[in-house]
N, C-alpha and C. Protein backbone atom coordinates (compact mmCIF):
# COMPACT_ATOMS: atom_id res chain seq x y z
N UNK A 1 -25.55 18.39 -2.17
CA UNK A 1 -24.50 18.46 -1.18
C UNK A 1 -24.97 19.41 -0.08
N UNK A 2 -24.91 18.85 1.01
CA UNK A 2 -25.00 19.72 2.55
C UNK A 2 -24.48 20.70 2.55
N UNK A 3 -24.54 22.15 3.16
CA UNK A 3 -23.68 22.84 3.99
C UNK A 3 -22.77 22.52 4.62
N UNK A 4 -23.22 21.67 5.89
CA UNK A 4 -22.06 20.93 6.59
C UNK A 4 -20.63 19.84 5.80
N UNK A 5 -21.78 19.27 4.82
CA UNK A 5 -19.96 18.51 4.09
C UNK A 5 -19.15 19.41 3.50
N UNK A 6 -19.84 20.49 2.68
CA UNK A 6 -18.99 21.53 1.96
C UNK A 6 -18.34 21.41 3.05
N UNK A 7 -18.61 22.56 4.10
CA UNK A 7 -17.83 23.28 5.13
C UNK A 7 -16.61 22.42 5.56
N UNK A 8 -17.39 21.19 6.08
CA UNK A 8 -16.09 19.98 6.37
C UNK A 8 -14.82 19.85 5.31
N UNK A 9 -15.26 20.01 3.44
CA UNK A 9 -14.33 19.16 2.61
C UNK A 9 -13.49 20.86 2.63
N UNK A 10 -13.75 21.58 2.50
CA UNK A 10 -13.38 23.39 2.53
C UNK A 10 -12.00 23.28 3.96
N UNK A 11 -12.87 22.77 5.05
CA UNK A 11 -11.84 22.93 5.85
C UNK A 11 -10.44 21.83 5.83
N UNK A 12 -11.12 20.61 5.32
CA UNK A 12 -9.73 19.52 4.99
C UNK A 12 -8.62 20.23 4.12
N UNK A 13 -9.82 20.83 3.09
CA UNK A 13 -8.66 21.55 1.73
C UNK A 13 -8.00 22.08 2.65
N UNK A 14 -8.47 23.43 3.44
CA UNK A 14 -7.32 24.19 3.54
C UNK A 14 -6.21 24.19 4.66
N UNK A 15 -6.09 23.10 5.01
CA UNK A 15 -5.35 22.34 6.55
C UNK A 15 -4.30 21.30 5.78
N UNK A 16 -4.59 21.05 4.53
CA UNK A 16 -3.75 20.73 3.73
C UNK A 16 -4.17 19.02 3.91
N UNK A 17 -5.06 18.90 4.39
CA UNK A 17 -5.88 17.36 4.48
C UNK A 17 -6.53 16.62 3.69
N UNK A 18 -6.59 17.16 2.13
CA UNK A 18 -7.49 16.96 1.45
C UNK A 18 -6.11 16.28 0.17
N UNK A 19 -6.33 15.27 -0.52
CA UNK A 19 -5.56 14.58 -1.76
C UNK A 19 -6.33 14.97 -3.18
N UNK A 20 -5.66 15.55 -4.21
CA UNK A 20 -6.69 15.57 -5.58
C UNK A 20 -6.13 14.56 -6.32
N UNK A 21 -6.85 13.55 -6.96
CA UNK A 21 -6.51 12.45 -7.38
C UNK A 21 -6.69 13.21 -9.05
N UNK A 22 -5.89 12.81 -9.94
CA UNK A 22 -6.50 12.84 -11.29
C UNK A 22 -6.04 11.49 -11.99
N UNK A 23 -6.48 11.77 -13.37
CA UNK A 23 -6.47 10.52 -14.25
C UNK A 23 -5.51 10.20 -14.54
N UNK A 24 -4.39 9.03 -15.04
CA UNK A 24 -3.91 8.31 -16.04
C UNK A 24 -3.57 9.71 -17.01
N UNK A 25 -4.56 10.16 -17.46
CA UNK A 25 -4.30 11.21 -18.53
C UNK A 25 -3.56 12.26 -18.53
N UNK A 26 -3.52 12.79 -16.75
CA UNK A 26 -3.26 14.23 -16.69
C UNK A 26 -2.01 14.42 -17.42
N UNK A 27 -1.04 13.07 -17.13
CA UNK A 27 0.09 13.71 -17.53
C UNK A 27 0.66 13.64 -18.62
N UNK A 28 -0.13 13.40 -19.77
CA UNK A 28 -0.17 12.89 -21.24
C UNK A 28 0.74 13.70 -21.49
N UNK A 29 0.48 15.50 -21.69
CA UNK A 29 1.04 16.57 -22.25
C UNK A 29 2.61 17.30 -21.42
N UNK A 30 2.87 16.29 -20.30
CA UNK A 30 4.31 16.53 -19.34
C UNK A 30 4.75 15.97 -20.38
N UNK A 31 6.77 16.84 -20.20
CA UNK A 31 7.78 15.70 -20.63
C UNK A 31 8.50 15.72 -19.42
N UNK A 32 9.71 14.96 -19.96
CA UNK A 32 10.89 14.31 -19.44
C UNK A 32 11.87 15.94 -19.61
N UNK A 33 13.17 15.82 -18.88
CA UNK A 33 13.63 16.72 -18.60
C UNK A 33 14.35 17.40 -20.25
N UNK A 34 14.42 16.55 -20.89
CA UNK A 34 15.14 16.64 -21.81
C UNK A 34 13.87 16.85 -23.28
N UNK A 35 12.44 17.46 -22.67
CA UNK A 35 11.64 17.92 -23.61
C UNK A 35 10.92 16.63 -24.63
N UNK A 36 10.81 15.14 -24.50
CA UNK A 36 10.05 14.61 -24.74
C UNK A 36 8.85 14.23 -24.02
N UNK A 37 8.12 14.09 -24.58
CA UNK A 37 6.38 13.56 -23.71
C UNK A 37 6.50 11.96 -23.08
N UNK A 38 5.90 12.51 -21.61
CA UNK A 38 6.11 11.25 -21.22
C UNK A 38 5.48 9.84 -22.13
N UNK A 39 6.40 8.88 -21.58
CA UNK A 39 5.84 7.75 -22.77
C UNK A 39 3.85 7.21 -21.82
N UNK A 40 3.83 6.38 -22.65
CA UNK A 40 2.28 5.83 -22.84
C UNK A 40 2.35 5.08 -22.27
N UNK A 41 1.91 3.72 -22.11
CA UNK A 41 2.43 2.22 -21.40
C UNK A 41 3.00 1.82 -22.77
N UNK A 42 1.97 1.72 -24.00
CA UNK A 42 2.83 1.27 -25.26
C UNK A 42 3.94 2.22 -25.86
N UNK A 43 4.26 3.03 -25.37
CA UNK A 43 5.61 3.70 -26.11
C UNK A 43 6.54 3.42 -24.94
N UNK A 44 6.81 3.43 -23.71
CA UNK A 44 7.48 2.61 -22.90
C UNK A 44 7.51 1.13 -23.12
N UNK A 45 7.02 0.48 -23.67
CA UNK A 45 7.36 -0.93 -23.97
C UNK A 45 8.32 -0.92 -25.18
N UNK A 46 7.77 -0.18 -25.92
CA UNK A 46 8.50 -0.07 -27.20
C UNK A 46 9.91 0.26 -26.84
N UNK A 47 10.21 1.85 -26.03
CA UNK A 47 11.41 1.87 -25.59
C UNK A 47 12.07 0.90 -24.97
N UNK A 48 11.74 -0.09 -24.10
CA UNK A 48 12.32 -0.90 -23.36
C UNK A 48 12.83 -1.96 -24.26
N UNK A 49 11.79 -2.87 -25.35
CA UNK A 49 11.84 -3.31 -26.39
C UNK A 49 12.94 -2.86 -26.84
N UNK A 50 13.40 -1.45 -27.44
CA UNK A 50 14.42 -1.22 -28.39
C UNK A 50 16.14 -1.36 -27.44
N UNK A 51 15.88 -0.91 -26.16
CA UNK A 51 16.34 -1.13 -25.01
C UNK A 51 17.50 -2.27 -24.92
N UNK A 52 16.22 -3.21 -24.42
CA UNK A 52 17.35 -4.13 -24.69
C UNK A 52 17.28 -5.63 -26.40
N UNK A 53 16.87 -4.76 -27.22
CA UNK A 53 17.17 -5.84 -28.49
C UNK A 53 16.06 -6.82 -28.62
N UNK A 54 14.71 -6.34 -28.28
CA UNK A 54 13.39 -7.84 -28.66
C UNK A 54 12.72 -6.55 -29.64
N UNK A 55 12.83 -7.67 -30.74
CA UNK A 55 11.91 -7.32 -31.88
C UNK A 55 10.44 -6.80 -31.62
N UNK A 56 9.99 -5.68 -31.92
CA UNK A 56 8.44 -4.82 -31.52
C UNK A 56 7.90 -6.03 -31.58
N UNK A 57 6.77 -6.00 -31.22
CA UNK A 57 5.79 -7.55 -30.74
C UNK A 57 6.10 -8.17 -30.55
N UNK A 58 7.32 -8.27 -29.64
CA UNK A 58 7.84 -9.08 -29.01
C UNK A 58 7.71 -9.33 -27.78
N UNK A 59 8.02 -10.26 -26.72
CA UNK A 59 8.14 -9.96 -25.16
C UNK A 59 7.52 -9.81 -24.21
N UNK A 60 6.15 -9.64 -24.63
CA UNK A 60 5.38 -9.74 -23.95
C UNK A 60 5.06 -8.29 -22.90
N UNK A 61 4.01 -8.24 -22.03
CA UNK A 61 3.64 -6.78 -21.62
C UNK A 61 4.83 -5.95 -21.06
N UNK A 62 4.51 -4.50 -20.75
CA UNK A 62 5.41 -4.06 -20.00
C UNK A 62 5.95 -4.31 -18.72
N UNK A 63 4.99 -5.01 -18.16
CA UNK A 63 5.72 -5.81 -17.04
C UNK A 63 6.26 -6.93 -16.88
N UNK A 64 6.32 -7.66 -17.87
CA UNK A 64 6.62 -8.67 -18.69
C UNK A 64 8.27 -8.30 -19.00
N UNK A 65 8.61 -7.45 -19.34
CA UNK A 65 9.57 -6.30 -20.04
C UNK A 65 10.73 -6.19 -18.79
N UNK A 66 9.84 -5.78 -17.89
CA UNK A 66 10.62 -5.34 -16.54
C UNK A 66 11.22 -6.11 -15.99
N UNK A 67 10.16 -7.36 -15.31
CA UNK A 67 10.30 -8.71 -14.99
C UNK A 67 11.83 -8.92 -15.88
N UNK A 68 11.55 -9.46 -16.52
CA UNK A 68 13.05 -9.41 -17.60
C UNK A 68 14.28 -8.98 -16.62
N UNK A 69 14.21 -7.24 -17.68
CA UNK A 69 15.43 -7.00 -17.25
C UNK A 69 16.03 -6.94 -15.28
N UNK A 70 14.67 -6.83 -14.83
CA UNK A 70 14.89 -6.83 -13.73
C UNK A 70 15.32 -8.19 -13.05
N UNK A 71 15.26 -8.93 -13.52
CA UNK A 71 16.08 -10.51 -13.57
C UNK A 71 17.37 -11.09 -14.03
N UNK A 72 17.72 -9.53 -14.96
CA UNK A 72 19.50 -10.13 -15.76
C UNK A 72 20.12 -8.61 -15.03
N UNK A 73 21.48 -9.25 -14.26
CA UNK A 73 22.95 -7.81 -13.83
C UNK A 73 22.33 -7.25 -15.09
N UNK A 74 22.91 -7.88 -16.27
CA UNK A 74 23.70 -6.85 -17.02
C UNK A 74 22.24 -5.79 -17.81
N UNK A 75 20.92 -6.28 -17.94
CA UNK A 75 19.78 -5.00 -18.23
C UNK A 75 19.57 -4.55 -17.00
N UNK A 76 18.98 -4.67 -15.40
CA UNK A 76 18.72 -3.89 -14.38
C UNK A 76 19.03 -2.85 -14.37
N UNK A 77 20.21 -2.59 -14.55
CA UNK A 77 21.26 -1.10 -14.57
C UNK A 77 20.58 -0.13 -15.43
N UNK A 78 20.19 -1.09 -16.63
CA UNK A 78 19.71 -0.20 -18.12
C UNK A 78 18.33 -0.11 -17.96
N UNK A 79 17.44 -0.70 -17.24
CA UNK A 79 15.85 -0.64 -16.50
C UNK A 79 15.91 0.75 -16.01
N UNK A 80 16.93 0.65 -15.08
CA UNK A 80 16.12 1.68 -14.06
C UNK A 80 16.93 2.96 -14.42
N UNK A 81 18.17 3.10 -15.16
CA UNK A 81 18.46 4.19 -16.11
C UNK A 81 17.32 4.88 -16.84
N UNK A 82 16.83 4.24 -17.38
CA UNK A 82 15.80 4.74 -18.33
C UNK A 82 14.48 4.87 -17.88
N UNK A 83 14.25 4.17 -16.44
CA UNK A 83 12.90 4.90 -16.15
C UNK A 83 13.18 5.76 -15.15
N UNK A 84 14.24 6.33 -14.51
CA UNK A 84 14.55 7.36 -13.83
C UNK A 84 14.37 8.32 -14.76
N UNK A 85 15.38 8.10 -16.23
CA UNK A 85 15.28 9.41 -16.98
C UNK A 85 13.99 9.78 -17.44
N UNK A 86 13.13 8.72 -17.44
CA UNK A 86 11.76 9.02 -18.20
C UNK A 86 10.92 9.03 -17.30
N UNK A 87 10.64 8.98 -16.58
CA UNK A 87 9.64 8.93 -15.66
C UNK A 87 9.72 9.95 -14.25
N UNK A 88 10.85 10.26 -13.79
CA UNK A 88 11.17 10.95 -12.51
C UNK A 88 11.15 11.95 -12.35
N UNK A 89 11.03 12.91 -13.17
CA UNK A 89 11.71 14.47 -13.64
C UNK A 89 10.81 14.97 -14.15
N UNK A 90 9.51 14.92 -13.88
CA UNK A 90 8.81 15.25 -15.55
C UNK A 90 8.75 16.68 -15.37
N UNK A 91 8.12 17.44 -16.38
CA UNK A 91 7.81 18.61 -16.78
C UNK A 91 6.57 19.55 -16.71
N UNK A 92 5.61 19.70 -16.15
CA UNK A 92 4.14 19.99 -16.17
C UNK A 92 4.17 21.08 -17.00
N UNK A 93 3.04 20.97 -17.45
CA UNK A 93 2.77 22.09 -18.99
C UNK A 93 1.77 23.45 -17.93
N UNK A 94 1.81 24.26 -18.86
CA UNK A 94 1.38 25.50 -17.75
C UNK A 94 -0.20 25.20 -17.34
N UNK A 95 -1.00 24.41 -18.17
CA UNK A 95 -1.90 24.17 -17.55
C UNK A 95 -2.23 23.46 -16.26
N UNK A 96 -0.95 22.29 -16.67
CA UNK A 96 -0.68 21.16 -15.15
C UNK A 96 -1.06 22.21 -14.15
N UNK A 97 0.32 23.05 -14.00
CA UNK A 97 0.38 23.51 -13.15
C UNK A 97 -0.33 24.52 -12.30
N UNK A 98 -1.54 24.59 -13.21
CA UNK A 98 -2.08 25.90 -12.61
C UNK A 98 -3.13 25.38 -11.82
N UNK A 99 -3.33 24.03 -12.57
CA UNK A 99 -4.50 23.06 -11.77
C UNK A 99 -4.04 22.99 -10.57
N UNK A 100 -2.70 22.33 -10.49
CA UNK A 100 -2.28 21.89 -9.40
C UNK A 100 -2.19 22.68 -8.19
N UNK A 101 -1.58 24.51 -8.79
CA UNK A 101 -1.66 24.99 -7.68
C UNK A 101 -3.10 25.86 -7.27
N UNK A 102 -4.23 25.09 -8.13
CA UNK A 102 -5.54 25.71 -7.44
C UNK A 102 -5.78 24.83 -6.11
C-alpha cells in the first residue's frame, strides 16, 4: 500500500466518508430488546413456521415464508410484528460496540 492511498483512505475515515462493511456474522452475538440472540436465517424460519402453524420442514425458504404471509390480511400484521420485534432493536455486545466506535 502507497503513502498516498493510506493518506487518501485516513482522510475519507475521518470526514466521515469512509463505510465499514462487516460480515453476516457480526451480529451473531446481538439480541433483540427483550435479551434473545438475534435469529439465524434458519431460526427465523422456524419462528415464522411456528408463527403462523406450518409444520418445521415445511413451507419452503424464508422467503418463501414471507411471500406467504405477506400475501394473507390476516398473517402481514403478524410478519412484520415479529420482524420489527426481532430484527429492529438489536442489542450490540460490548465488543460490537467498541469495534464500531473505532
Amino acid at each position: 500500500m502507497n503513502d498516498q492511498f493510506l493518506d487518501e483512505a485516513i482522510s475519507r475515515i475521518a470526514s466521515g466518508g469512509a463505510i465499514c462493511l462487516t460480515g453476516a456474522g457480526f451480529s451473531m452475538e446481538a439480541s433483540d430488546p427483550e435479551g434473545s440472540l438475534l435469529p439465524s436465517t434458519f431460526k427465523l424460519e422456524s419462528e415464522l413456521r411456528e408463527l403462523i402453524g406450518v409444520p418445521e420442514g415445511e413451507g419452503g425458504s424464508l422467503t418463501d415464508l414471507a411471500d406467504y404471509c405477506g400475501s394473507r390480511p390476516d398473517l402481514a400484521p403478524k410478519l412484520r410484528l415479529h420482524l420489527v420485534k426481532r430484527l429492529t432493536s438489536s442489542v450490540p455486545t460490548k465488543d460490537q460496540r467498541t469495534f464500531l466506535a473505532a
